[in-house]
C-alpha atoms as a PDB file:
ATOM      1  CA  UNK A   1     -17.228 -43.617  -3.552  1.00  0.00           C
ATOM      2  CA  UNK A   2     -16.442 -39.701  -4.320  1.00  0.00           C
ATOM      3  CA  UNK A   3     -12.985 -38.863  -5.885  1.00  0.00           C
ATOM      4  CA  UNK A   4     -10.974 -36.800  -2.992  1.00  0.00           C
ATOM      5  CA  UNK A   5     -10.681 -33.249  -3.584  1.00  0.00           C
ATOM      6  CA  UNK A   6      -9.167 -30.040  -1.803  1.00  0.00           C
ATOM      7  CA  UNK A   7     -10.912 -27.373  -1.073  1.00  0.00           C
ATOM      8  CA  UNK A   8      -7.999 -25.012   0.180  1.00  0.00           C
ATOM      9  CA  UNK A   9      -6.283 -25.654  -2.621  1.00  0.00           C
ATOM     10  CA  UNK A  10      -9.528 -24.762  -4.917  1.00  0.00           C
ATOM     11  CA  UNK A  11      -9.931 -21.565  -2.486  1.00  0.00           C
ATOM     12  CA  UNK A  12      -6.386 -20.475  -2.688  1.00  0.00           C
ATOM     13  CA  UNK A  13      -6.592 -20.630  -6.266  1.00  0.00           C
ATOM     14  CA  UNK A  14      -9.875 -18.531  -6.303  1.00  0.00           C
ATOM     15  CA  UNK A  15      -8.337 -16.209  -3.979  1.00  0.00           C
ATOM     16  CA  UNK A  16      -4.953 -15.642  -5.782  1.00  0.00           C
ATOM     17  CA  UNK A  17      -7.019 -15.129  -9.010  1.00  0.00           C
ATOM     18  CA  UNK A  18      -9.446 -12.576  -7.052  1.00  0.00           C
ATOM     19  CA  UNK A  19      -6.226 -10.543  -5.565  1.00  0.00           C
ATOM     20  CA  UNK A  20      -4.406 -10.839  -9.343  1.00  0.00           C
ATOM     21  CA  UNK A  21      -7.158  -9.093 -10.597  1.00  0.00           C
ATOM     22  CA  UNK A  22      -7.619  -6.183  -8.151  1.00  0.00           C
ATOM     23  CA  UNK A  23      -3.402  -6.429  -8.112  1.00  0.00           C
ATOM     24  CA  UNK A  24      -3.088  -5.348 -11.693  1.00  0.00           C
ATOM     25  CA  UNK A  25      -4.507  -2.189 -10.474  1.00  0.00           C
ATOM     26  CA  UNK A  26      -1.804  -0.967  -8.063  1.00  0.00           C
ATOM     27  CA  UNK A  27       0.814   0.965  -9.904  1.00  0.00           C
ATOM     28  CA  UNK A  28      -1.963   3.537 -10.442  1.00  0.00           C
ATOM     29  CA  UNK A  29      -1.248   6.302  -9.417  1.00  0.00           C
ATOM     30  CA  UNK A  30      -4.436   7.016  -6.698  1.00  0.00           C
ATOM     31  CA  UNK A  31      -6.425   4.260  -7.947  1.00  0.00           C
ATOM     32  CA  UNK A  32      -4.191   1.724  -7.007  1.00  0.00           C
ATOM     33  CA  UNK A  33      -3.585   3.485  -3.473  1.00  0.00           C
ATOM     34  CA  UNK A  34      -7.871   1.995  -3.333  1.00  0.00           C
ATOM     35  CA  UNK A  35      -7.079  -1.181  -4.931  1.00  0.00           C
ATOM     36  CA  UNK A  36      -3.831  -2.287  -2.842  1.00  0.00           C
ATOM     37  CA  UNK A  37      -6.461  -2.023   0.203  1.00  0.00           C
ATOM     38  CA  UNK A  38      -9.003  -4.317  -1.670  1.00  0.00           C
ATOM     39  CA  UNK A  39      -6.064  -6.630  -3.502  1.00  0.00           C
ATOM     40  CA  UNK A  40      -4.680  -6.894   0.109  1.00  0.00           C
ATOM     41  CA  UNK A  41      -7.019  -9.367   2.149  1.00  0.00           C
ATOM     42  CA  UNK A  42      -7.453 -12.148  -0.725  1.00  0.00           C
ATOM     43  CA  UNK A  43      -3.611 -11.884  -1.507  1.00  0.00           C
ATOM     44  CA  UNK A  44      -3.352 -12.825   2.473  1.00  0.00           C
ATOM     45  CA  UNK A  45      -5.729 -15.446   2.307  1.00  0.00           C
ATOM     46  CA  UNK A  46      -4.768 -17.112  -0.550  1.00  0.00           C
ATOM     47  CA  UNK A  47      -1.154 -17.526   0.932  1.00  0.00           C
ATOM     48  CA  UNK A  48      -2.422 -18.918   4.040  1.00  0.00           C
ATOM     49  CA  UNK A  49      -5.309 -21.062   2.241  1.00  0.00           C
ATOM     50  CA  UNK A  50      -2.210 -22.325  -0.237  1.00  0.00           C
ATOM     51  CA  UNK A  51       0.016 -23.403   2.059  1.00  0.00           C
ATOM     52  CA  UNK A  52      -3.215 -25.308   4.346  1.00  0.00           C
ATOM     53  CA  UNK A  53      -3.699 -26.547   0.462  1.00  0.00           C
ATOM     54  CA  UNK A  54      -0.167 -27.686  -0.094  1.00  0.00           C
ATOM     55  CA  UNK A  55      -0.306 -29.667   3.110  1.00  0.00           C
ATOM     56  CA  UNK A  56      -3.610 -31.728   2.398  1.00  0.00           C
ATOM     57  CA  UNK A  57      -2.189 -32.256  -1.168  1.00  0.00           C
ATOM     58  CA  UNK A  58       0.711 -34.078   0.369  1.00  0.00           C
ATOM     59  CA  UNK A  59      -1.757 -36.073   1.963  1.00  0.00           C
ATOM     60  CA  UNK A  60      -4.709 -36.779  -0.677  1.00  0.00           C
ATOM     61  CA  UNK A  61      -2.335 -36.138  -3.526  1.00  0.00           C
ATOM     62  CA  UNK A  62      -4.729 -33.945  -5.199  1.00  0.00           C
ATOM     63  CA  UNK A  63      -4.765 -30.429  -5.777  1.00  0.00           C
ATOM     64  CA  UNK A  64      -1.085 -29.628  -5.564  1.00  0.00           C
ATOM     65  CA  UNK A  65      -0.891 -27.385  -8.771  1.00  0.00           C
ATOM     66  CA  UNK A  66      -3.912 -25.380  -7.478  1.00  0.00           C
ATOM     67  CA  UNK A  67      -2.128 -24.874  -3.884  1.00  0.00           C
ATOM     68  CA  UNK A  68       1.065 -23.144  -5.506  1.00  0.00           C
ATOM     69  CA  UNK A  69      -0.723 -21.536  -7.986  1.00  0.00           C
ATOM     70  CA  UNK A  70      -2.720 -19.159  -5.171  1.00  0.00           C
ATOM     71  CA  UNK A  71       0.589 -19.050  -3.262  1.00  0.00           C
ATOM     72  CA  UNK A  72       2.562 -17.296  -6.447  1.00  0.00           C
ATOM     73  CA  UNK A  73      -0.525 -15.286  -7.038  1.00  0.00           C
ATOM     74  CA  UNK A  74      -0.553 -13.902  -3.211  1.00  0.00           C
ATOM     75  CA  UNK A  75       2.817 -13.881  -3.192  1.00  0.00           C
ATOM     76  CA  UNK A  76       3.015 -11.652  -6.413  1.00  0.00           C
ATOM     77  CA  UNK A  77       0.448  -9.223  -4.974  1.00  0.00           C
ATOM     78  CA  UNK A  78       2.268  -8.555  -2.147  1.00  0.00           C
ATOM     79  CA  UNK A  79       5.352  -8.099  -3.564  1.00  0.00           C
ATOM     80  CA  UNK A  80       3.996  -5.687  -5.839  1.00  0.00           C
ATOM     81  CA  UNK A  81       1.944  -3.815  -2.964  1.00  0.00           C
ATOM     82  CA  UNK A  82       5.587  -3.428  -0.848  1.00  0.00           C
ATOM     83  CA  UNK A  83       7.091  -2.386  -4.109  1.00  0.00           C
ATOM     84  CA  UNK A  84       4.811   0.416  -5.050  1.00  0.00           C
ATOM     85  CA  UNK A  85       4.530   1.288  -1.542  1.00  0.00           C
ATOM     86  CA  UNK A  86       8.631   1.805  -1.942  1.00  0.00           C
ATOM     87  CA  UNK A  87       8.870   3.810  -4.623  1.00  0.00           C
ATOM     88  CA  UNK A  88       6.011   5.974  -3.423  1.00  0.00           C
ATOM     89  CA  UNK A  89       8.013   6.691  -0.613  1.00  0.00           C
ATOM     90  CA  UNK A  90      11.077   7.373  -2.507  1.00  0.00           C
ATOM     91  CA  UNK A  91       9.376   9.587  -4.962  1.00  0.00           C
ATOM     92  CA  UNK A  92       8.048  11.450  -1.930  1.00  0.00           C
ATOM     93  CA  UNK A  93      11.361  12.399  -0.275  1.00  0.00           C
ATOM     94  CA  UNK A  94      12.814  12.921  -3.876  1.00  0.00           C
ATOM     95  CA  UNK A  95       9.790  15.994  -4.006  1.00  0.00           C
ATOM     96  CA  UNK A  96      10.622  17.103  -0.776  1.00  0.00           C
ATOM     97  CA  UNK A  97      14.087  17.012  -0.880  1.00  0.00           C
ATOM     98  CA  UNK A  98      14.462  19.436  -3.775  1.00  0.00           C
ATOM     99  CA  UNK A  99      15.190  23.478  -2.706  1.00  0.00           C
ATOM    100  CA  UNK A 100      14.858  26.141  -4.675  1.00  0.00           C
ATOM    101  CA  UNK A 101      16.378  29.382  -4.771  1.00  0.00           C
ATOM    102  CA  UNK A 102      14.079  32.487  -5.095  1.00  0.00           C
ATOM    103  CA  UNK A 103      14.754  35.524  -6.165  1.00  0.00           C
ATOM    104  CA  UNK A 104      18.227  34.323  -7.561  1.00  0.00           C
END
């Protein structure tokens, strides 16, 4: 008899590792702009693959800590995506906001 396992907990995990490391990336300035694109898909399926996870672990009791661990990682990577996004935004009114005088 095989030991039960859970595979959307093991690919959450993978994902949320996968969007962590493209993740790091963001708060570059145009680099990250590229990488928020690429960080963005596993970040969404490892939060939707964690939470399938976290389900079946109720069930086989396996694989729990592998479950939440791809839904922080998603979770992180799309809070930092909506924060840099933010504060792009901001810093763009802030340039365009600003007048100056010339010839004063």
């Amino acid at each position: 008899m095989k030991p039960p396992s859970n595979g959307m907990a093991a690919t959450a995990l993978v994902l949320g590792i996968v969007a962590i490391v493209f993740g790091i990336w963001i708060p570059i300035p145009i680099f990250g702009l590229f990488m928020m694109f690429i960080a963005f898909l596993p970040a969404v399926l490892a939060i939707v693959f964690g939470h399938i996870g976290l389900t079946n672990s109720a069930r086989s009791g396996v694989g729990r800590g592998g479950a939440i661990t791809g839904l922080v990682l998603g979770y992180v990577v799309i809070a930092l995506s909506v924060a840099v996004t933010a504060l792009w935004f901001v810093g763009m009114a802030a340039s365009s906001s600003s007048t100056t005088v010339v010839g004063a």
